[in-house]
Protein backbone atom coordinates (compact mmCIF):
# COMPACT_ATOMS: atom_id res chain seq x y z
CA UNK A 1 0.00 0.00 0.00
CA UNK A 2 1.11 3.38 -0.72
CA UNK A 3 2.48 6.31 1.63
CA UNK A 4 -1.09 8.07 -0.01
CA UNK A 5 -3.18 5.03 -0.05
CA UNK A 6 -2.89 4.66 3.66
CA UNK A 7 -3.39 8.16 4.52
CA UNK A 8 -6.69 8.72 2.41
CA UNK A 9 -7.93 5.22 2.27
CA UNK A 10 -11.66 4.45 0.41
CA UNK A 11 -14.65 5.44 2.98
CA UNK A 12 -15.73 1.75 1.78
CA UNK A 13 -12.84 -0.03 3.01
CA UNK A 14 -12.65 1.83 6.76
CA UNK A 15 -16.47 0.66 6.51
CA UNK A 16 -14.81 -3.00 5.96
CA UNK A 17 -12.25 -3.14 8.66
CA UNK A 18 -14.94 -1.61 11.23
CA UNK A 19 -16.71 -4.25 10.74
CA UNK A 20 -14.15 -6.78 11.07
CA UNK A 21 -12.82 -5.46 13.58
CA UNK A 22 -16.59 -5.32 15.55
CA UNK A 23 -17.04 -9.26 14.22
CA UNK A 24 -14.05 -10.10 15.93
CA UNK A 25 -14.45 -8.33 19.19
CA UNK A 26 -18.12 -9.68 19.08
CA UNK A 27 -17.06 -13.29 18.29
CA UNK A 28 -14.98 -13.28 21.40
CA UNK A 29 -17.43 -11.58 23.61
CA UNK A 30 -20.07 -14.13 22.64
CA UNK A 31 -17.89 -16.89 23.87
CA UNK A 32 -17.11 -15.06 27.12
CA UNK A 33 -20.69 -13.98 27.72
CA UNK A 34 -21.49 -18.04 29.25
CA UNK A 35 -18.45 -17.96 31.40
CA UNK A 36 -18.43 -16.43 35.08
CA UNK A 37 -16.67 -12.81 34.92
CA UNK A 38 -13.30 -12.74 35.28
CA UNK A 39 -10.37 -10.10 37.06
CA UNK A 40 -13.50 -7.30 36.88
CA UNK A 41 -12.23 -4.59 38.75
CA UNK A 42 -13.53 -0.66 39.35
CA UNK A 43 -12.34 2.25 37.24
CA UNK A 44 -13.51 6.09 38.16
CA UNK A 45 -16.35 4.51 40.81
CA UNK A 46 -18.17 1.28 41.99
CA UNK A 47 -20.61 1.28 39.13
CA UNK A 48 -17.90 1.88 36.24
CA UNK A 49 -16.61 -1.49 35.82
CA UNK A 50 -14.07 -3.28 33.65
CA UNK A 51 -13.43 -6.61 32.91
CA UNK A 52 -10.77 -9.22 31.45
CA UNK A 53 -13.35 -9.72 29.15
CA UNK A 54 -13.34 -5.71 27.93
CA UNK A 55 -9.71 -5.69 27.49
CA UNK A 56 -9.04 -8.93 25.47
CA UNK A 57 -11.73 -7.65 22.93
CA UNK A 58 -10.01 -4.21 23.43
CA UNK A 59 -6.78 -6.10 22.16
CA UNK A 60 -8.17 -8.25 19.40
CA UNK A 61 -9.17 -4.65 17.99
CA UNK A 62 -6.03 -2.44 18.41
CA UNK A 63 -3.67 -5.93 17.04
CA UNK A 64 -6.05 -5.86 13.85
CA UNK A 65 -5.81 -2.16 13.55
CA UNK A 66 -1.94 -1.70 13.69
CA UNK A 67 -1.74 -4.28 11.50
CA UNK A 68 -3.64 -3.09 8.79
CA UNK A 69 -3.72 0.69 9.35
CA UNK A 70 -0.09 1.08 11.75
CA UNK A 71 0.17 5.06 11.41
CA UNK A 72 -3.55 5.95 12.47
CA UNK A 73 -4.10 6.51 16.00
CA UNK A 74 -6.60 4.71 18.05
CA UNK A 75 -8.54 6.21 21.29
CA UNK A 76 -10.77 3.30 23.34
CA UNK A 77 -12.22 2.99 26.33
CA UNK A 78 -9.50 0.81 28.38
CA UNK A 79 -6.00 1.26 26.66
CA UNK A 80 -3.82 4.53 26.16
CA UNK A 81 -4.90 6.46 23.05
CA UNK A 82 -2.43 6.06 20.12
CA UNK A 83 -1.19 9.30 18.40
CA UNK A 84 -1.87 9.23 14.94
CA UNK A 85 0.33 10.22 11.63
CA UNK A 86 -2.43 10.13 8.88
CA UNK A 87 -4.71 12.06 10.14
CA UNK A 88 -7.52 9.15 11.12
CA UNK A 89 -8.34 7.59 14.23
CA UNK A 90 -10.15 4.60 15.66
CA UNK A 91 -12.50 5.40 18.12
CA UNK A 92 -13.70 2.07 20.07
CA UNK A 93 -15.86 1.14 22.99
CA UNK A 94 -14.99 -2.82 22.75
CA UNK A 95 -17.85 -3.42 25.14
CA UNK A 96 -20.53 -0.95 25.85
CA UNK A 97 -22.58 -2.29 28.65
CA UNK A 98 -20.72 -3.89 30.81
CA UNK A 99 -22.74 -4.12 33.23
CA UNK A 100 -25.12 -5.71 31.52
CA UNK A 101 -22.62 -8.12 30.14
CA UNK A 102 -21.50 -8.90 34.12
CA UNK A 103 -25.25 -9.52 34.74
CA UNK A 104 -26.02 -11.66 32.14
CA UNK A 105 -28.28 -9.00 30.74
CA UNK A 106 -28.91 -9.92 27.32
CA UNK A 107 -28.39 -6.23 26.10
CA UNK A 108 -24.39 -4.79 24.98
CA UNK A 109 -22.90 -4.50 21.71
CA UNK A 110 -19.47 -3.31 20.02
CA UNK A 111 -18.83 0.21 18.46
CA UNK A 112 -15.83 1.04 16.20
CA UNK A 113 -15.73 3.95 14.01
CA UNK A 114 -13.18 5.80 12.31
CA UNK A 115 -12.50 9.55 12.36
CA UNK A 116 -10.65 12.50 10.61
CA UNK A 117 -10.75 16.19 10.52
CA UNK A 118 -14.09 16.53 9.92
CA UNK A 119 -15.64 13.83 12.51
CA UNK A 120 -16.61 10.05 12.54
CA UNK A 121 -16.34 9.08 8.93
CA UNK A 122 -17.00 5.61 8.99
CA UNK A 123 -18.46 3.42 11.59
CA UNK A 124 -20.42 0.28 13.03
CA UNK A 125 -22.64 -0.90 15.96
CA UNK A 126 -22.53 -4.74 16.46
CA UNK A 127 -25.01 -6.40 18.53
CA UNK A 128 -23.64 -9.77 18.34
CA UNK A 129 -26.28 -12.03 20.49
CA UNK A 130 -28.61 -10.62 18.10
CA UNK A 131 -26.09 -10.63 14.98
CA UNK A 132 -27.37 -7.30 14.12
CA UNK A 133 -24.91 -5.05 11.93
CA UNK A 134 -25.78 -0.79 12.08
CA UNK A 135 -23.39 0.68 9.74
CA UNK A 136 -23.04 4.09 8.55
CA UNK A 137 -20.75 6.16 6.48
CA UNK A 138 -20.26 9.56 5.95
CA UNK A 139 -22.15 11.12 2.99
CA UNK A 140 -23.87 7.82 2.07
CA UNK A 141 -26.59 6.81 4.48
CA UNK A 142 -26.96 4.29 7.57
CA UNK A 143 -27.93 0.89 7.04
CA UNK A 144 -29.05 -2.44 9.47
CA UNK A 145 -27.84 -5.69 7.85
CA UNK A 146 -28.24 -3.63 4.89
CA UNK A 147 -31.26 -2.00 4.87
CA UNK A 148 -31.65 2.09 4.62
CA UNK A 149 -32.26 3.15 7.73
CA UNK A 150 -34.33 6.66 8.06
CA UNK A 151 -34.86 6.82 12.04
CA UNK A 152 -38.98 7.84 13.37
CA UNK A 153 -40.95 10.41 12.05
CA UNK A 154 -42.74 11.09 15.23
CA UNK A 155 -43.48 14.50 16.15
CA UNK A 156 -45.58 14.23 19.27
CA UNK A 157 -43.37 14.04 22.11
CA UNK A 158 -46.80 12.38 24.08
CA UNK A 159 -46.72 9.55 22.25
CA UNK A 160 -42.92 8.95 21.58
CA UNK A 161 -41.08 6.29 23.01
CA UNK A 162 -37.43 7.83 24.76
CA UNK A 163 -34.59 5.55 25.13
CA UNK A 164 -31.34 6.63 27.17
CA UNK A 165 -30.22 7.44 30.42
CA UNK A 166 -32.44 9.08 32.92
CA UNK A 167 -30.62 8.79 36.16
CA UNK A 168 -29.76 12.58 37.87
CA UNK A 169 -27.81 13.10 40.66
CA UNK A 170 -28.52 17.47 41.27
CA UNK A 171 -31.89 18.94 41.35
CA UNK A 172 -31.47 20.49 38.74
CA UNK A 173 -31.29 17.05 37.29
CA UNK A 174 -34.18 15.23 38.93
CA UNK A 175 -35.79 18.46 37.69
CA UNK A 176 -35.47 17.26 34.12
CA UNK A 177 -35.98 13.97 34.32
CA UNK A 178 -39.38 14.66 35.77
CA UNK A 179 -40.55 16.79 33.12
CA UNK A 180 -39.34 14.65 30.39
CA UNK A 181 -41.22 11.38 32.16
CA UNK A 182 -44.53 13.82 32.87
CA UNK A 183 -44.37 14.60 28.89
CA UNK A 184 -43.09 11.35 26.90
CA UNK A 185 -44.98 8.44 26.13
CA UNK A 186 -42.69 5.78 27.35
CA UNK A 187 -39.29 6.64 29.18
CA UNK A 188 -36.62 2.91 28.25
CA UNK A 189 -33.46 2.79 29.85
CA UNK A 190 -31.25 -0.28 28.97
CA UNK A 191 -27.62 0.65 29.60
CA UNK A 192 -26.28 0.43 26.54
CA UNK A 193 -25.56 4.12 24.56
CA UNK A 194 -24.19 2.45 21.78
CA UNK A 195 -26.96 0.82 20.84
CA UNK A 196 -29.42 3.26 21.91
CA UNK A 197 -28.40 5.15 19.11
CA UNK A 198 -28.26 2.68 17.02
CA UNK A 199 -32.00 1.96 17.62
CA UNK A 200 -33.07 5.54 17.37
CA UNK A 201 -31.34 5.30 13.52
CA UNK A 202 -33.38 2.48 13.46
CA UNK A 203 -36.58 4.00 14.60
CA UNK A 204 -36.46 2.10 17.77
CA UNK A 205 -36.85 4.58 19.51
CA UNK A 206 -38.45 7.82 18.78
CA UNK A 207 -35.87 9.96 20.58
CA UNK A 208 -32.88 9.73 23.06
CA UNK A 209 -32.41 11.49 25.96
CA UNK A 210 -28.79 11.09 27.98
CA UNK A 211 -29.11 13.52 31.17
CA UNK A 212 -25.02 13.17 30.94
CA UNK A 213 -23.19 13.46 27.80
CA UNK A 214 -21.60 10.04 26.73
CA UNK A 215 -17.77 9.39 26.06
CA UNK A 216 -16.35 9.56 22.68
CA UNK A 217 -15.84 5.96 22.28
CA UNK A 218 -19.42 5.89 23.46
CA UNK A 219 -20.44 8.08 20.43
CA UNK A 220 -18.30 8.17 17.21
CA UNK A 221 -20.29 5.71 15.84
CA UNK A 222 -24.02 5.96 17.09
CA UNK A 223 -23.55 9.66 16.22
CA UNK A 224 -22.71 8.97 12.54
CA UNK A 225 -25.62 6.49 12.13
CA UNK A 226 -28.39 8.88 13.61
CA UNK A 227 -27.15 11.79 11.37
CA UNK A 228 -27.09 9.69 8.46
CA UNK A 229 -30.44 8.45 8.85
CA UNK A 230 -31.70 12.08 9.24
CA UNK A 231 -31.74 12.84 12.79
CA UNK A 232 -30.82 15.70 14.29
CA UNK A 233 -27.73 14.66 17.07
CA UNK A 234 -27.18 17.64 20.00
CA UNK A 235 -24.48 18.08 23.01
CA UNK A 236 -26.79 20.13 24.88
CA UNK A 237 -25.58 22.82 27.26
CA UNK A 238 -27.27 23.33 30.72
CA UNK A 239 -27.57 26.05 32.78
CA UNK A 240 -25.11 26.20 36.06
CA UNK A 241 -22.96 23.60 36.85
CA UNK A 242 -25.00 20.70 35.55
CA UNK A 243 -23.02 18.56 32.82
CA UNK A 244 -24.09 18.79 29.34
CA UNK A 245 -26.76 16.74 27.63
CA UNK A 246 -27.35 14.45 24.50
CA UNK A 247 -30.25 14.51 22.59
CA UNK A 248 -30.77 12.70 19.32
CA UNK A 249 -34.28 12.68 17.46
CA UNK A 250 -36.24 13.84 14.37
CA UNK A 251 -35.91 17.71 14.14
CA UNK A 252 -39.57 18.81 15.20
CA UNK A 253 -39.19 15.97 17.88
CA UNK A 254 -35.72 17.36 19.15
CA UNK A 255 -37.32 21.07 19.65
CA UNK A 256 -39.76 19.64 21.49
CA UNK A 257 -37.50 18.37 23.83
CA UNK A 258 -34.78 20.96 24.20
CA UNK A 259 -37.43 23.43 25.00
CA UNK A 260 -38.85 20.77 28.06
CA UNK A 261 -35.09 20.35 29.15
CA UNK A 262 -34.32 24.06 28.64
């Protein structure tokens, strides 16, 4: 491969090594997901957890990326972020809901997507219990298991269904949260951003509602999938000290709710 060639690869071949790198992450997380949990320890608190089983599909994704793409840099959730010399990155949550996956909750996928100047330009959401495959780049739409994906045309916040993350730990906070479950139709919270994201691309969900903005690795991908199937994708500012929000949705949907979270 050329000095050019691996600087300003084909969107469609990123596209392809996301997703291999997501199948084998997933592969391995499949066979871990019937074994008891092994060397989980805490990270930043008691409920942010990381396991053996994070880091080895961490690994199987960084080995197949410096392989096949040495001079871009990587940034995932467990490892040291790798500088870059071409001007892309990797951005990778390996396992995005851990807990879940420690509980034997049925509900955590893989997210890999690949970034330059300009944001994510390529990128995937696995879910690999259900062998589901969101995929979305840049410019040329979002897709599951190759079909268009166009996200909900709802408009009526009173009938929507919400997916996200609705706990709140300042009044200001509980604040929100109570307005938003007085005025939705149906509030879901499964603990897994990745794939909320992926389901509001997928009209799962009407709208999604984080009362604390994600991480990157979180959100490279699940951001490029909602744009691309037409929703609108927000980092919301708050008022005072409160941390920023995320709100993804149809348009008239997402005015609607940055005027009840105002």
């Amino acid at each position: 491969m050329s000095d050019a060639a691996a600087r300003h690869p084909d969107v469609g071949e990123l596209v392809s090594l996301a997703c291999e790198c997501a199948r084998r992450a997933g592969t391995l997380l499949r066979e871990h997901f019937s074994e008891p949990p092994r060397d989980v320890r805490t990270k930043s608190g008691p409920t942010d957890l990381v396991s053996a089983s994070d880091l080895a599909a961490e690994d199987v994704v960084r080995e197949l990326l410096a392989r096949e793409r040495p001079g871009d840099g990587v940034l995932a959730e467990e490892r040291a972020e790798t500088a870059s010399r071409t001007g892309l990155r990797w951005v990778v949550d390996p396992l995005d809901g851990t807990i879940n996956f420690l509980k034997r909750i049925p509900h955590w996928g893989v997210s890999v997507a690949c970034e330059d100047a300009d944001g994510s330009l390529a990128g995937v959401v696995h879910d690999p219990l259900r062998d589901e495959w969101f995929v979305a780049a840049r410019g040329r739409g979002a897709t599951l298991d190759g079909v268009v994906l166009g996200g909900s045309d709802a408009t009526d916040l009173g009938v929507s269904t919400v997916g996200g993350e609705f706990s709140a730990h300042t009044p200001a906070q509980e604040e929100r949260v109570r307005r938003l479950a007085a005025s939705a139709g149906h509030l879901r919270s499964y603990g897994s951003a990745t794939l909320d994201l992926a389901w509001a691309a997928a009209g799962r969900f009407d709208a999604v509602f984080h009362g604390r903005y994600p991480s990157p690795w979180d959100l490279a991908a699940g951001s490029l999938l909602c744009r691309e199937a037409g929703l609108s994708f927000e980092r919301v500012a708050t008022t005072g000290d409160d941390e920023p929000l995320l709100l993804a949705a149809p348009a008239e949907l997402a005015r609607a709710l940055r005027e009840l979270i105002a």
